[in-house]
PDB file of N, CA and C in Angstrom:
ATOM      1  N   UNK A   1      14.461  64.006 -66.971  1.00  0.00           N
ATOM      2  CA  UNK A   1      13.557  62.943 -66.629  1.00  0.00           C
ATOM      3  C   UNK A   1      12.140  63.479 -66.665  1.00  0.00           C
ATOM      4  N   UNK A   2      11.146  62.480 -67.284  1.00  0.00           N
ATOM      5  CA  UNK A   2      10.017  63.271 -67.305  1.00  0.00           C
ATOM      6  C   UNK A   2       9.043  63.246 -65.745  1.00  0.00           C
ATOM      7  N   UNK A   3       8.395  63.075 -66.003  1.00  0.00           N
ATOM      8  CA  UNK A   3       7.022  63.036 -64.466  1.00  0.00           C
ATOM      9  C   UNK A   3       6.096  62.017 -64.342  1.00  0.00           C
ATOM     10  N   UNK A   4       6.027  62.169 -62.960  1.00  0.00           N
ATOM     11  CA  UNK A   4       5.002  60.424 -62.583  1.00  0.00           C
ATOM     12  C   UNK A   4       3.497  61.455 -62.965  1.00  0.00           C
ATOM     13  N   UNK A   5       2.562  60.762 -63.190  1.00  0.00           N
ATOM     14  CA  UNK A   5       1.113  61.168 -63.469  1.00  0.00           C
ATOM     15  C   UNK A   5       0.818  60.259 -62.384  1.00  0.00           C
ATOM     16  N   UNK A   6      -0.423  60.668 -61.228  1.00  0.00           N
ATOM     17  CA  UNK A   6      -0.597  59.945 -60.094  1.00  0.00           C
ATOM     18  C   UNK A   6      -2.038  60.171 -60.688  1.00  0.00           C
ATOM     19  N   UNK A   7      -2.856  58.892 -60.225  1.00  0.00           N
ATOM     20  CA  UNK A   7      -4.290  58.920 -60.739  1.00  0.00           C
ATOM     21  C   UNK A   7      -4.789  58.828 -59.473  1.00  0.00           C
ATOM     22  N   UNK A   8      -6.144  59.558 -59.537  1.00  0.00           N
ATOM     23  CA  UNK A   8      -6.270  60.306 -58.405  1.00  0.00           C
ATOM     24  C   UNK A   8      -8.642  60.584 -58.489  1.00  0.00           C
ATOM     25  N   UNK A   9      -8.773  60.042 -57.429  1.00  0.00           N
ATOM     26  CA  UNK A   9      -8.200  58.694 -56.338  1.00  0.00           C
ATOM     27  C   UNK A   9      -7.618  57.244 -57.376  1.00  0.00           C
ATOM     28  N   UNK A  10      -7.307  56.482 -56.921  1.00  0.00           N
ATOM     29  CA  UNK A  10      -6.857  55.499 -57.409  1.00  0.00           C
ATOM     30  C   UNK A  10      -5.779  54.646 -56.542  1.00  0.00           C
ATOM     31  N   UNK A  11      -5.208  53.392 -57.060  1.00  0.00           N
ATOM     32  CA  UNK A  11      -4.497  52.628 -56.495  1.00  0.00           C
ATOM     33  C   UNK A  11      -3.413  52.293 -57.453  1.00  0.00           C
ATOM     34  N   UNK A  12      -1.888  52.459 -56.347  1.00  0.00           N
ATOM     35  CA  UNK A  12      -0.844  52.427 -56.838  1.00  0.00           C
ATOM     36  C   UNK A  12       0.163  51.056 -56.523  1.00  0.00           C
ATOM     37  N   UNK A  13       0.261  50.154 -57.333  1.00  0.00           N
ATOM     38  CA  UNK A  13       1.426  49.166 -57.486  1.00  0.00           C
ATOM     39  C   UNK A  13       2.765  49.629 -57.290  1.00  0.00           C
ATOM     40  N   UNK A  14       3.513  49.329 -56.622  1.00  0.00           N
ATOM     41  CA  UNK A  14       4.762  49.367 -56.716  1.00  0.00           C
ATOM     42  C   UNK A  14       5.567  48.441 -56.064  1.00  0.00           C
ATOM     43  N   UNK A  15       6.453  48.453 -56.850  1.00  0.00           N
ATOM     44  CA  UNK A  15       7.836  46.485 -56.578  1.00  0.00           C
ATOM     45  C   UNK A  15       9.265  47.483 -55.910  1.00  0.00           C
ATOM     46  N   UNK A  16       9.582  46.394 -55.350  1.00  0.00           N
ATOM     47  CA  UNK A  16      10.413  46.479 -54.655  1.00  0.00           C
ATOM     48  C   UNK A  16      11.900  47.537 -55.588  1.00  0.00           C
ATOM     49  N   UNK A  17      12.266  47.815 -56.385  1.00  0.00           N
ATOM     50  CA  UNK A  17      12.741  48.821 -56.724  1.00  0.00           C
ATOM     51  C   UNK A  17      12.458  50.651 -56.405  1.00  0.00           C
ATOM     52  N   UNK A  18      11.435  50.177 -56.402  1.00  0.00           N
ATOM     53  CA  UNK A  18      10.579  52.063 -56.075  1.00  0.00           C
ATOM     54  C   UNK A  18      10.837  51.898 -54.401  1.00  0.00           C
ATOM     55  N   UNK A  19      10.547  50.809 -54.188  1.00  0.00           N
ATOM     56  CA  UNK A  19      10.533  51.182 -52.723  1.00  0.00           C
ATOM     57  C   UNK A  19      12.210  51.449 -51.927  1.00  0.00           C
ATOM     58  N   UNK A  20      12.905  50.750 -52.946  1.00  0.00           N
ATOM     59  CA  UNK A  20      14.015  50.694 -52.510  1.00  0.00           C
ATOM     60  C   UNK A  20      14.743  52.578 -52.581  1.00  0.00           C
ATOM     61  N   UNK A  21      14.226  52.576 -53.941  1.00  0.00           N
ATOM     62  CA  UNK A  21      14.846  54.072 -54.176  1.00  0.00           C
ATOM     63  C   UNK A  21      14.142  55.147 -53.707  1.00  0.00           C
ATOM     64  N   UNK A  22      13.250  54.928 -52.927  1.00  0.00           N
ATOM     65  CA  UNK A  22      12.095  55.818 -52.151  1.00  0.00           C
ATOM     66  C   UNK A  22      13.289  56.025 -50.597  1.00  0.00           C
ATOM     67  N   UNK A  23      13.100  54.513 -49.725  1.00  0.00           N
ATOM     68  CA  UNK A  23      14.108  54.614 -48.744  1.00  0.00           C
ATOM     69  C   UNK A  23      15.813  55.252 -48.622  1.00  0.00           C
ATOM     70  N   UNK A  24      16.153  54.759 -49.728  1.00  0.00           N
ATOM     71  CA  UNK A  24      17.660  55.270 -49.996  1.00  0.00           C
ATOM     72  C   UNK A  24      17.516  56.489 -50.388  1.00  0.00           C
ATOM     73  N   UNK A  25      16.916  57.001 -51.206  1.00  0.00           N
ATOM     74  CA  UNK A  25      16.826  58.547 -51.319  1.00  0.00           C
ATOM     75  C   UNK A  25      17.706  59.014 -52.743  1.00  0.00           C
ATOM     76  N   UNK A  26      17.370  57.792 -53.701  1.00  0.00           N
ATOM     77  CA  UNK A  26      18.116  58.100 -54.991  1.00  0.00           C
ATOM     78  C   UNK A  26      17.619  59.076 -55.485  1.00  0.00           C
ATOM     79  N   UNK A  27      19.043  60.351 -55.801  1.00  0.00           N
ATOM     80  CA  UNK A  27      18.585  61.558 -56.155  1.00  0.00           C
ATOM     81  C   UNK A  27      18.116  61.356 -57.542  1.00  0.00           C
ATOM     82  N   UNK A  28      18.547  60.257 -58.422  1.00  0.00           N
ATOM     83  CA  UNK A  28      17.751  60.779 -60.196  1.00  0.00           C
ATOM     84  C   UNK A  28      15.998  60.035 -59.634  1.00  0.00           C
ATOM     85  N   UNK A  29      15.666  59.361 -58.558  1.00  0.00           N
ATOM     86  CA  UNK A  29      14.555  59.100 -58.752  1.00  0.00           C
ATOM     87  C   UNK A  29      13.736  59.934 -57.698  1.00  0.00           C
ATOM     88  N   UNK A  30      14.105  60.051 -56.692  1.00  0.00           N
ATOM     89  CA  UNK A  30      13.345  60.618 -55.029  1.00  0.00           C
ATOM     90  C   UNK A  30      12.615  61.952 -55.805  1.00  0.00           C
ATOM     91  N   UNK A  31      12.665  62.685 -56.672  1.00  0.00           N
ATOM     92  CA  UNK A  31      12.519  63.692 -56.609  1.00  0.00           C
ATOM     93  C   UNK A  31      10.818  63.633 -57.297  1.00  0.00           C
ATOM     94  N   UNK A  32      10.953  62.344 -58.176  1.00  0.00           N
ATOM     95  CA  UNK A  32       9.981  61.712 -59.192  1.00  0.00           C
ATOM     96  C   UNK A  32       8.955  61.400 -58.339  1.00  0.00           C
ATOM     97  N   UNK A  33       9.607  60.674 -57.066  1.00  0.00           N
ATOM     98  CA  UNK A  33       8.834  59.923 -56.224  1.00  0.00           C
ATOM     99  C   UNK A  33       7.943  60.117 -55.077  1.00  0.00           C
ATOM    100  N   UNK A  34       8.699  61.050 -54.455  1.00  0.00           N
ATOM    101  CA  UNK A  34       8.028  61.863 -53.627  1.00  0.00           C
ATOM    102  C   UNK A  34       6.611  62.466 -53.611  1.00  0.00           C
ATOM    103  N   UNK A  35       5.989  62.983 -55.150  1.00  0.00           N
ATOM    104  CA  UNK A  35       4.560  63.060 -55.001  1.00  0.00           C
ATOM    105  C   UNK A  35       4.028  62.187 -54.523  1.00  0.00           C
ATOM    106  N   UNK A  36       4.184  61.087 -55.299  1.00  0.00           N
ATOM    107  CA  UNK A  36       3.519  59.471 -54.983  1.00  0.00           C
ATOM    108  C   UNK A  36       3.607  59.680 -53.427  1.00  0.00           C
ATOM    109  N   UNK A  37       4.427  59.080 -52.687  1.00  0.00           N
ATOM    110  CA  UNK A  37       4.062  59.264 -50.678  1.00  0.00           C
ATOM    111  C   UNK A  37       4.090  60.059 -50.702  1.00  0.00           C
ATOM    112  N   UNK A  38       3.547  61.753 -50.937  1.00  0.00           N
ATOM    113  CA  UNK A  38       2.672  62.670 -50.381  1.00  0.00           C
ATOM    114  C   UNK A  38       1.535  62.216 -50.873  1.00  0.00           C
ATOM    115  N   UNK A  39       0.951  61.849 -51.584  1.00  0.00           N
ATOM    116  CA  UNK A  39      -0.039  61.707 -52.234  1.00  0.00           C
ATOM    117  C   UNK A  39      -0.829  60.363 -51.615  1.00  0.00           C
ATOM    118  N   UNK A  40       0.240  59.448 -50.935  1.00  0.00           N
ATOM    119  CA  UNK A  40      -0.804  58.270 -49.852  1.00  0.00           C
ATOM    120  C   UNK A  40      -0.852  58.807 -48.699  1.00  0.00           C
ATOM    121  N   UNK A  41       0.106  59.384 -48.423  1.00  0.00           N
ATOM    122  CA  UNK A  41      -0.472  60.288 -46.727  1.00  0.00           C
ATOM    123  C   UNK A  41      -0.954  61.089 -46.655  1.00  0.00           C
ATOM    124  N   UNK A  42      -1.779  61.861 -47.627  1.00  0.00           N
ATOM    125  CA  UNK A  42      -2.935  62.514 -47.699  1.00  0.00           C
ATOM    126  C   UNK A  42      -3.775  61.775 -48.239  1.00  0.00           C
ATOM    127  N   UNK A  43      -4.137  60.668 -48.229  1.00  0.00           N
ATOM    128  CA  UNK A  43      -4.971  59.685 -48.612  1.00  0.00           C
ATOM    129  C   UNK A  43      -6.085  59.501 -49.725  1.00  0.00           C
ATOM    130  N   UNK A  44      -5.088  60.439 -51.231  1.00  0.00           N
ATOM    131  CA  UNK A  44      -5.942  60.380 -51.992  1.00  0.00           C
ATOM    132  C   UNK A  44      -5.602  59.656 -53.198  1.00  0.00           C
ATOM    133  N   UNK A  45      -4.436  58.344 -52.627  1.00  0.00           N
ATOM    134  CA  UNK A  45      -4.463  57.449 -53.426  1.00  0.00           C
ATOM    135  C   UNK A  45      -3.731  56.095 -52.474  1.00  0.00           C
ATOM    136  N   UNK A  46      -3.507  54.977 -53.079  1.00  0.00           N
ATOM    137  CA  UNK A  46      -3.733  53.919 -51.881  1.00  0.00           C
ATOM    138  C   UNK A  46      -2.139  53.678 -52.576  1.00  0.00           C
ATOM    139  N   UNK A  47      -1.348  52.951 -51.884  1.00  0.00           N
ATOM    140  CA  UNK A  47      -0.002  51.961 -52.193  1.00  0.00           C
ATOM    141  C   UNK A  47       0.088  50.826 -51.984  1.00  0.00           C
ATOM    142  N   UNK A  48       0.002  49.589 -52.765  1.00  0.00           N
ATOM    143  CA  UNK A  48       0.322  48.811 -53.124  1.00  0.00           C
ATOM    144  C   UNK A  48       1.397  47.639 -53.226  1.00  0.00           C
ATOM    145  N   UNK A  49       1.639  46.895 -52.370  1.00  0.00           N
ATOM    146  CA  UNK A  49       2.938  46.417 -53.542  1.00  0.00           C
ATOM    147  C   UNK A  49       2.531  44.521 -53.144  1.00  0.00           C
ATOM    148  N   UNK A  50       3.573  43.408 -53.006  1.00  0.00           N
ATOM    149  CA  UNK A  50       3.043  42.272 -52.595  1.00  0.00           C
ATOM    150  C   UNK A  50       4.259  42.036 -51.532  1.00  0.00           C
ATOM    151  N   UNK A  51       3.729  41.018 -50.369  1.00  0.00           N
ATOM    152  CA  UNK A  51       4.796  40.530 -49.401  1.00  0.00           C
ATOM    153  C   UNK A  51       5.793  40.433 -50.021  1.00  0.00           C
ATOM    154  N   UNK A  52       6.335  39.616 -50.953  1.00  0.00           N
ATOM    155  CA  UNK A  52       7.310  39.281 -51.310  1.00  0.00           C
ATOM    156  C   UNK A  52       8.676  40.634 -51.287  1.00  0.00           C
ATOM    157  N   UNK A  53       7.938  41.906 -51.682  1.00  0.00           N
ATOM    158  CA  UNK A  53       8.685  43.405 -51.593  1.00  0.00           C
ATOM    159  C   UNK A  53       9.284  43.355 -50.469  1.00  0.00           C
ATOM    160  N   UNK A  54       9.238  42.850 -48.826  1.00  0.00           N
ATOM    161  CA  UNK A  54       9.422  42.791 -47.405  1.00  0.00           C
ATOM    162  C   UNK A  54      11.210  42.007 -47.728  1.00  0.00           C
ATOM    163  N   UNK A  55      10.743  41.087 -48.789  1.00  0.00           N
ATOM    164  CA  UNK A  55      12.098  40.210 -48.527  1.00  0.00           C
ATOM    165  C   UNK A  55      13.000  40.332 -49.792  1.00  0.00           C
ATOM    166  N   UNK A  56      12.493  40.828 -50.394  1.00  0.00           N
ATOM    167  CA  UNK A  56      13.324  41.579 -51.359  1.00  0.00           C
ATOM    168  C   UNK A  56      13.933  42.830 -51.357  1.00  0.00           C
ATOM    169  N   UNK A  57      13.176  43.710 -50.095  1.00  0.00           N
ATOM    170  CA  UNK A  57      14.261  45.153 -49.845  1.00  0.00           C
ATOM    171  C   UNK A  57      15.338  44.640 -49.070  1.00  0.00           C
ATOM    172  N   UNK A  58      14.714  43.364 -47.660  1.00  0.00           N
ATOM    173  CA  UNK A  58      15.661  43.119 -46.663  1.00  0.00           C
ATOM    174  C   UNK A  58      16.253  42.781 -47.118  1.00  0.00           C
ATOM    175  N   UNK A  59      17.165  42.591 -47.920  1.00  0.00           N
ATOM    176  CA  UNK A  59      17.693  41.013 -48.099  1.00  0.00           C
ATOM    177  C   UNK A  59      19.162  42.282 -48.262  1.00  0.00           C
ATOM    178  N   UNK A  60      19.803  43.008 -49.091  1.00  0.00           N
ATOM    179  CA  UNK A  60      20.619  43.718 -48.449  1.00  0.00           C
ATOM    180  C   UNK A  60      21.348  44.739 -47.440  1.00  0.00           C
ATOM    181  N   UNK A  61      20.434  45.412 -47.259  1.00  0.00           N
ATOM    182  CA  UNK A  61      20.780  45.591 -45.176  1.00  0.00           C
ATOM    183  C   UNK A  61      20.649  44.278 -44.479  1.00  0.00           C
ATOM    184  N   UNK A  62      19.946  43.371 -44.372  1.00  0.00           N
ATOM    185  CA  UNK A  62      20.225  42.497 -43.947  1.00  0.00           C
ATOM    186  C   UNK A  62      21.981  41.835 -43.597  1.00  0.00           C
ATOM    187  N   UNK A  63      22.649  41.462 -45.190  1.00  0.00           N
ATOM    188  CA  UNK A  63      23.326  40.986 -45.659  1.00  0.00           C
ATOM    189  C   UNK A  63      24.604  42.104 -44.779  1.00  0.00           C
ATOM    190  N   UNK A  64      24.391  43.157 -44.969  1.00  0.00           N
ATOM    191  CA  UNK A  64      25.463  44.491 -44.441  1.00  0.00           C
ATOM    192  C   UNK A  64      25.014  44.770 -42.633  1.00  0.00           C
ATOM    193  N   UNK A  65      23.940  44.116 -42.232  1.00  0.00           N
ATOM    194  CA  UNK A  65      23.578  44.389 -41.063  1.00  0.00           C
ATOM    195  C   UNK A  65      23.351  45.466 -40.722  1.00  0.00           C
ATOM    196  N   UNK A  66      22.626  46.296 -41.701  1.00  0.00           N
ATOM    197  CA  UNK A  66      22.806  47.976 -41.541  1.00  0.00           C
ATOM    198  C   UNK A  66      21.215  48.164 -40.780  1.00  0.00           C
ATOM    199  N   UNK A  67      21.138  47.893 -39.544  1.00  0.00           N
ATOM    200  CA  UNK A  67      19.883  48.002 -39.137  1.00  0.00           C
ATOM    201  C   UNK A  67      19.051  49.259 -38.931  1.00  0.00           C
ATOM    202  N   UNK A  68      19.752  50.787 -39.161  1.00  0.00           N
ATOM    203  CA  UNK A  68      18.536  51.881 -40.015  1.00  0.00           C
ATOM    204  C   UNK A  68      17.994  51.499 -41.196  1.00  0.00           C
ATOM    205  N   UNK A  69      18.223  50.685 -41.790  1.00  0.00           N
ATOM    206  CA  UNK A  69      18.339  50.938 -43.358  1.00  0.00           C
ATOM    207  C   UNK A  69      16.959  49.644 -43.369  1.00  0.00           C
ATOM    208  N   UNK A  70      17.154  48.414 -42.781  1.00  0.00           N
ATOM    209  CA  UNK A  70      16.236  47.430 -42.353  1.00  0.00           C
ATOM    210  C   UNK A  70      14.952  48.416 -41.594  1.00  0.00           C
ATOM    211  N   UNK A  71      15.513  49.200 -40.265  1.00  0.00           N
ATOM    212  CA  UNK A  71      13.983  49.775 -40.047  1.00  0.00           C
ATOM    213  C   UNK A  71      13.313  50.429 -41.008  1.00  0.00           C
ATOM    214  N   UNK A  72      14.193  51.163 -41.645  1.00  0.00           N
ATOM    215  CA  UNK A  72      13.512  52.228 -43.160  1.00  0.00           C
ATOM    216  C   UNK A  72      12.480  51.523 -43.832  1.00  0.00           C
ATOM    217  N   UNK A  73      13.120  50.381 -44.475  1.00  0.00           N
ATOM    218  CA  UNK A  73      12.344  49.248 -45.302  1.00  0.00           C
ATOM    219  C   UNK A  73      11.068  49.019 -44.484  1.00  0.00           C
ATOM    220  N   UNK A  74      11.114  48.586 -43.085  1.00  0.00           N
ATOM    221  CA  UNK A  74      10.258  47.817 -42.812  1.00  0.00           C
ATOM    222  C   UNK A  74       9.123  48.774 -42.636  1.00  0.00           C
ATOM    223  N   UNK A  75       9.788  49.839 -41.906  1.00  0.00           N
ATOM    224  CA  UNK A  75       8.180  51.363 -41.450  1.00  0.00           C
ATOM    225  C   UNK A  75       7.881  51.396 -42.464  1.00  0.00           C
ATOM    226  N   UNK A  76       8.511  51.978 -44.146  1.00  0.00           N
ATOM    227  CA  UNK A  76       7.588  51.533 -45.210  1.00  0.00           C
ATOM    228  C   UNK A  76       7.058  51.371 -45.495  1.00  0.00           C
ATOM    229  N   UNK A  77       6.883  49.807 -45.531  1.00  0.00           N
ATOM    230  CA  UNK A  77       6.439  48.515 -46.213  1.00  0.00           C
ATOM    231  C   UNK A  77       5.363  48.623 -45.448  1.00  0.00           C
ATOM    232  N   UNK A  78       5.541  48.551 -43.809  1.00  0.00           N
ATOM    233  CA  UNK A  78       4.494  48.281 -42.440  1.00  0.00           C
ATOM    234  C   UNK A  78       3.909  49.336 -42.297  1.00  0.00           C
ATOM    235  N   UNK A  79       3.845  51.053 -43.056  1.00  0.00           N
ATOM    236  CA  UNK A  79       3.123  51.519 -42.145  1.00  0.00           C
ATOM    237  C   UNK A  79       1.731  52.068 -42.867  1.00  0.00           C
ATOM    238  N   UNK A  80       0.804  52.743 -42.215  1.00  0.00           N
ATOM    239  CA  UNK A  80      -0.390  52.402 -42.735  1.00  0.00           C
ATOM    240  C   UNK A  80      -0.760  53.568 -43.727  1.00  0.00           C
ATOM    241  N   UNK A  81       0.018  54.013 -44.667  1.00  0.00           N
ATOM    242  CA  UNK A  81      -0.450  54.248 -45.844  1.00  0.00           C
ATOM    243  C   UNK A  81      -0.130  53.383 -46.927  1.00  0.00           C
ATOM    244  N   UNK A  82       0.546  52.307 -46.911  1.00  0.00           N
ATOM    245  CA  UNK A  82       0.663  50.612 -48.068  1.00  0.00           C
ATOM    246  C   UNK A  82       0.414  50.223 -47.293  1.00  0.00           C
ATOM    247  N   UNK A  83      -0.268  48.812 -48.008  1.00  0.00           N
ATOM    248  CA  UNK A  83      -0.820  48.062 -48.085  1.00  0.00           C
ATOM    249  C   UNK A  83       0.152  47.400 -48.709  1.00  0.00           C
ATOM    250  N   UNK A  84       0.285  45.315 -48.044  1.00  0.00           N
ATOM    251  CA  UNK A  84       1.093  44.930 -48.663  1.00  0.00           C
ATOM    252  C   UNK A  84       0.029  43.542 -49.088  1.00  0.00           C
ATOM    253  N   UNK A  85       0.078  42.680 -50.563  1.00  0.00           N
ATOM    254  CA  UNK A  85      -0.616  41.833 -50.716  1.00  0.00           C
ATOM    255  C   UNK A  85      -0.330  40.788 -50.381  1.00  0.00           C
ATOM    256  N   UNK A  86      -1.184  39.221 -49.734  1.00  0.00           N
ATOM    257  CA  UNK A  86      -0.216  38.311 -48.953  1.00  0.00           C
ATOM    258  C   UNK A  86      -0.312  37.562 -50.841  1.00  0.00           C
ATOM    259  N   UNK A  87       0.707  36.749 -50.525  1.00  0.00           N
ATOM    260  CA  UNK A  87       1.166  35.439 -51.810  1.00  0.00           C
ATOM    261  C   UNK A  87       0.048  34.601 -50.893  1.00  0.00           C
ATOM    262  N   UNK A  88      -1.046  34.346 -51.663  1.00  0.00           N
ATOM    263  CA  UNK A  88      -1.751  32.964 -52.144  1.00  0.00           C
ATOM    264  C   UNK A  88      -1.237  31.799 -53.103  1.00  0.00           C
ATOM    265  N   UNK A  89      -1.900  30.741 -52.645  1.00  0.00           N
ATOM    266  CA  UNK A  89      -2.169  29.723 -53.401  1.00  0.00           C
ATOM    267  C   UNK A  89      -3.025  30.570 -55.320  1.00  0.00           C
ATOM    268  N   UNK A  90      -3.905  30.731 -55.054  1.00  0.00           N
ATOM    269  CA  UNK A  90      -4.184  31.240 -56.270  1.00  0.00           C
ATOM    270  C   UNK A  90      -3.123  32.228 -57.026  1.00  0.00           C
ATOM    271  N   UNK A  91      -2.689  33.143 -55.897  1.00  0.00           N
ATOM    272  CA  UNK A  91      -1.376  33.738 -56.566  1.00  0.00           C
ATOM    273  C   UNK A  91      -0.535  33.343 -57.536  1.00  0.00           C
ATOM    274  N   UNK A  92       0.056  32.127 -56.428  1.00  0.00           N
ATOM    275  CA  UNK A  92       1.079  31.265 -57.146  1.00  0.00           C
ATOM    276  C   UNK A  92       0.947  30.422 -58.383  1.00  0.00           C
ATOM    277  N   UNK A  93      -0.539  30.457 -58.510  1.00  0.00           N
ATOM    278  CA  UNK A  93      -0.484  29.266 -59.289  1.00  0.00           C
ATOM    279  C   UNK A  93      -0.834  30.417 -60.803  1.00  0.00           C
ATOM    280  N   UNK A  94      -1.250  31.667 -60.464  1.00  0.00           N
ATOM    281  CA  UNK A  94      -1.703  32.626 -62.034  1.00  0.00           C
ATOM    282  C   UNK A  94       0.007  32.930 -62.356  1.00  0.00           C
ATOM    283  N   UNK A  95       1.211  32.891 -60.961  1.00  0.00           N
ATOM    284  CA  UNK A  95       2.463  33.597 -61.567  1.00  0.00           C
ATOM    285  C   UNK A  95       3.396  32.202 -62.274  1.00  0.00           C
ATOM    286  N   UNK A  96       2.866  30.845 -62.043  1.00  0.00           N
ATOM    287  CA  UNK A  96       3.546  29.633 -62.781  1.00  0.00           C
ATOM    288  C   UNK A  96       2.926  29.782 -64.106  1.00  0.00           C
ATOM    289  N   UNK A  97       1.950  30.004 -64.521  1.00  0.00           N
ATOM    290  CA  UNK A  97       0.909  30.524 -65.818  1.00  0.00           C
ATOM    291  C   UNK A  97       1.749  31.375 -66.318  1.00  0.00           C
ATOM    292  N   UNK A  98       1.962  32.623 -65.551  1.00  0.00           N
ATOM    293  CA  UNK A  98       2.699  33.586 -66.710  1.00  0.00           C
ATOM    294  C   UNK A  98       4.325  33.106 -66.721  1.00  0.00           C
ATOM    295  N   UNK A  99       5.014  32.356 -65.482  1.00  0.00           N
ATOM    296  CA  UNK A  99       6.250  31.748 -66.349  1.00  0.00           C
ATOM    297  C   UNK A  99       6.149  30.897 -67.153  1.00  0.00           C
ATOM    298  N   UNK A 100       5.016  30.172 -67.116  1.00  0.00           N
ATOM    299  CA  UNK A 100       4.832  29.193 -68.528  1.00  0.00           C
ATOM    300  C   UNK A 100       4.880  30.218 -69.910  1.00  0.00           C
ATOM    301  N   UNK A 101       3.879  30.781 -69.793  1.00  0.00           N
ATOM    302  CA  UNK A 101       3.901  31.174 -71.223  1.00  0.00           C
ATOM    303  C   UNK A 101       4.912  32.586 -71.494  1.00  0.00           C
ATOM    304  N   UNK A 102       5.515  33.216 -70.484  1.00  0.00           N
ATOM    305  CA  UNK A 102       6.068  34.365 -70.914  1.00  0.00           C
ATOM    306  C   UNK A 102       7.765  33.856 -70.394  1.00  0.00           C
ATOM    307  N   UNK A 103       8.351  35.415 -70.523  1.00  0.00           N
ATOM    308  CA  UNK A 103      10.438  35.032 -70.181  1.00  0.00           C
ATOM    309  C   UNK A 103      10.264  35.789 -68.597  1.00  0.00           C
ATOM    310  N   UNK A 104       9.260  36.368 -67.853  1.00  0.00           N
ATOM    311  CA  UNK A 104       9.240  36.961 -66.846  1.00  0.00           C
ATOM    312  C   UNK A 104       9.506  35.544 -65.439  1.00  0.00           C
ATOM    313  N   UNK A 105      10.809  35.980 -64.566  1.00  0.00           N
ATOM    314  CA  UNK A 105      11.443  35.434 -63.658  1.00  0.00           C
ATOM    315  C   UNK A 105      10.321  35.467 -62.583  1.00  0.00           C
ATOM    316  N   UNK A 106      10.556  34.553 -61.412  1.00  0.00           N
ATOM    317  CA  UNK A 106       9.673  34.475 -60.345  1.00  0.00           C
ATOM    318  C   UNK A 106       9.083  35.735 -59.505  1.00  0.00           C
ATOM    319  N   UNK A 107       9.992  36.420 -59.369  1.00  0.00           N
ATOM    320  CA  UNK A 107       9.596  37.785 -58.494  1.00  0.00           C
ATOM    321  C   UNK A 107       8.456  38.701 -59.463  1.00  0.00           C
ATOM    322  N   UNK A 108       9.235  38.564 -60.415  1.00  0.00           N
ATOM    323  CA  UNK A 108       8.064  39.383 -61.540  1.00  0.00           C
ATOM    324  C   UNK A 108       7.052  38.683 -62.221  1.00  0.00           C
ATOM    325  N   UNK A 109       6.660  37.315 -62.144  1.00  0.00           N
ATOM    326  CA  UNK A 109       5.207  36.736 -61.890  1.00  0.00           C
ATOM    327  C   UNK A 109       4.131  36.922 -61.395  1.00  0.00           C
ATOM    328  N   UNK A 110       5.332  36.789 -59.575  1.00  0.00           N
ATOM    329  CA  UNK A 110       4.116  36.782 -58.634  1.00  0.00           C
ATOM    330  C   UNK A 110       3.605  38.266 -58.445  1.00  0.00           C
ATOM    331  N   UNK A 111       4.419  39.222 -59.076  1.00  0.00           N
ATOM    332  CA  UNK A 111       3.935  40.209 -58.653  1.00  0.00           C
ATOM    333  C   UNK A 111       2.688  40.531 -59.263  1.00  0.00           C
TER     334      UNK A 111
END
């Protein structure tokens, strides 16, 4: 697998997949990933992602009731090296634009 390039200072996007495999601790990715959160808790790059990531990690611990796995997600998501973006009205209405004209599903619009 090759390597993340972290831009530096700069600001980092990331969807609810990274975050997922950040918490769970997937060995082909954690290892990739890990610069990235060292690299916001030394605060020389910012994290990113949009609300919608909150209900898209929960939604299986939820489902399994696995409530470490729900706190994991949420300290995450909540704690203060990301930043999470709220869904606007303007949001919504640039991610109906790109399902108009493109094949990208709702989650990957609004993002």
């Amino acid at each position: 697998m090759g390597s993340l390039i972290l831009p530096a200072p700069g600001l980092v996007y990331v969807d609810s997949m990274i975050v997922i495999c950040t918490v769970e601790r997937y060995p082909a990715y954690w290892p990739l990933l890990d610069p990235l959160w060292q690299a916001a808790r030394q605060k020389t790059l910012e994290i990113v992602s949009s609300e919608l990531t909150l209900m898209e990690t929960l939604v299986c611990p939820l489902r399994t009731q696995n409530a470490a796995i729900i706190q994991a997600f949420e300290q995450t998501l909540l704690d203060t090296y990301m930043r999470l973006i709220p869904i606007t009205q303007p949001i919504l209405r640039e991610a109906a634009s790109l399902r108009a004209t493109t094949r990208l599903r709702t989650p990957d619009a609004v993002k």
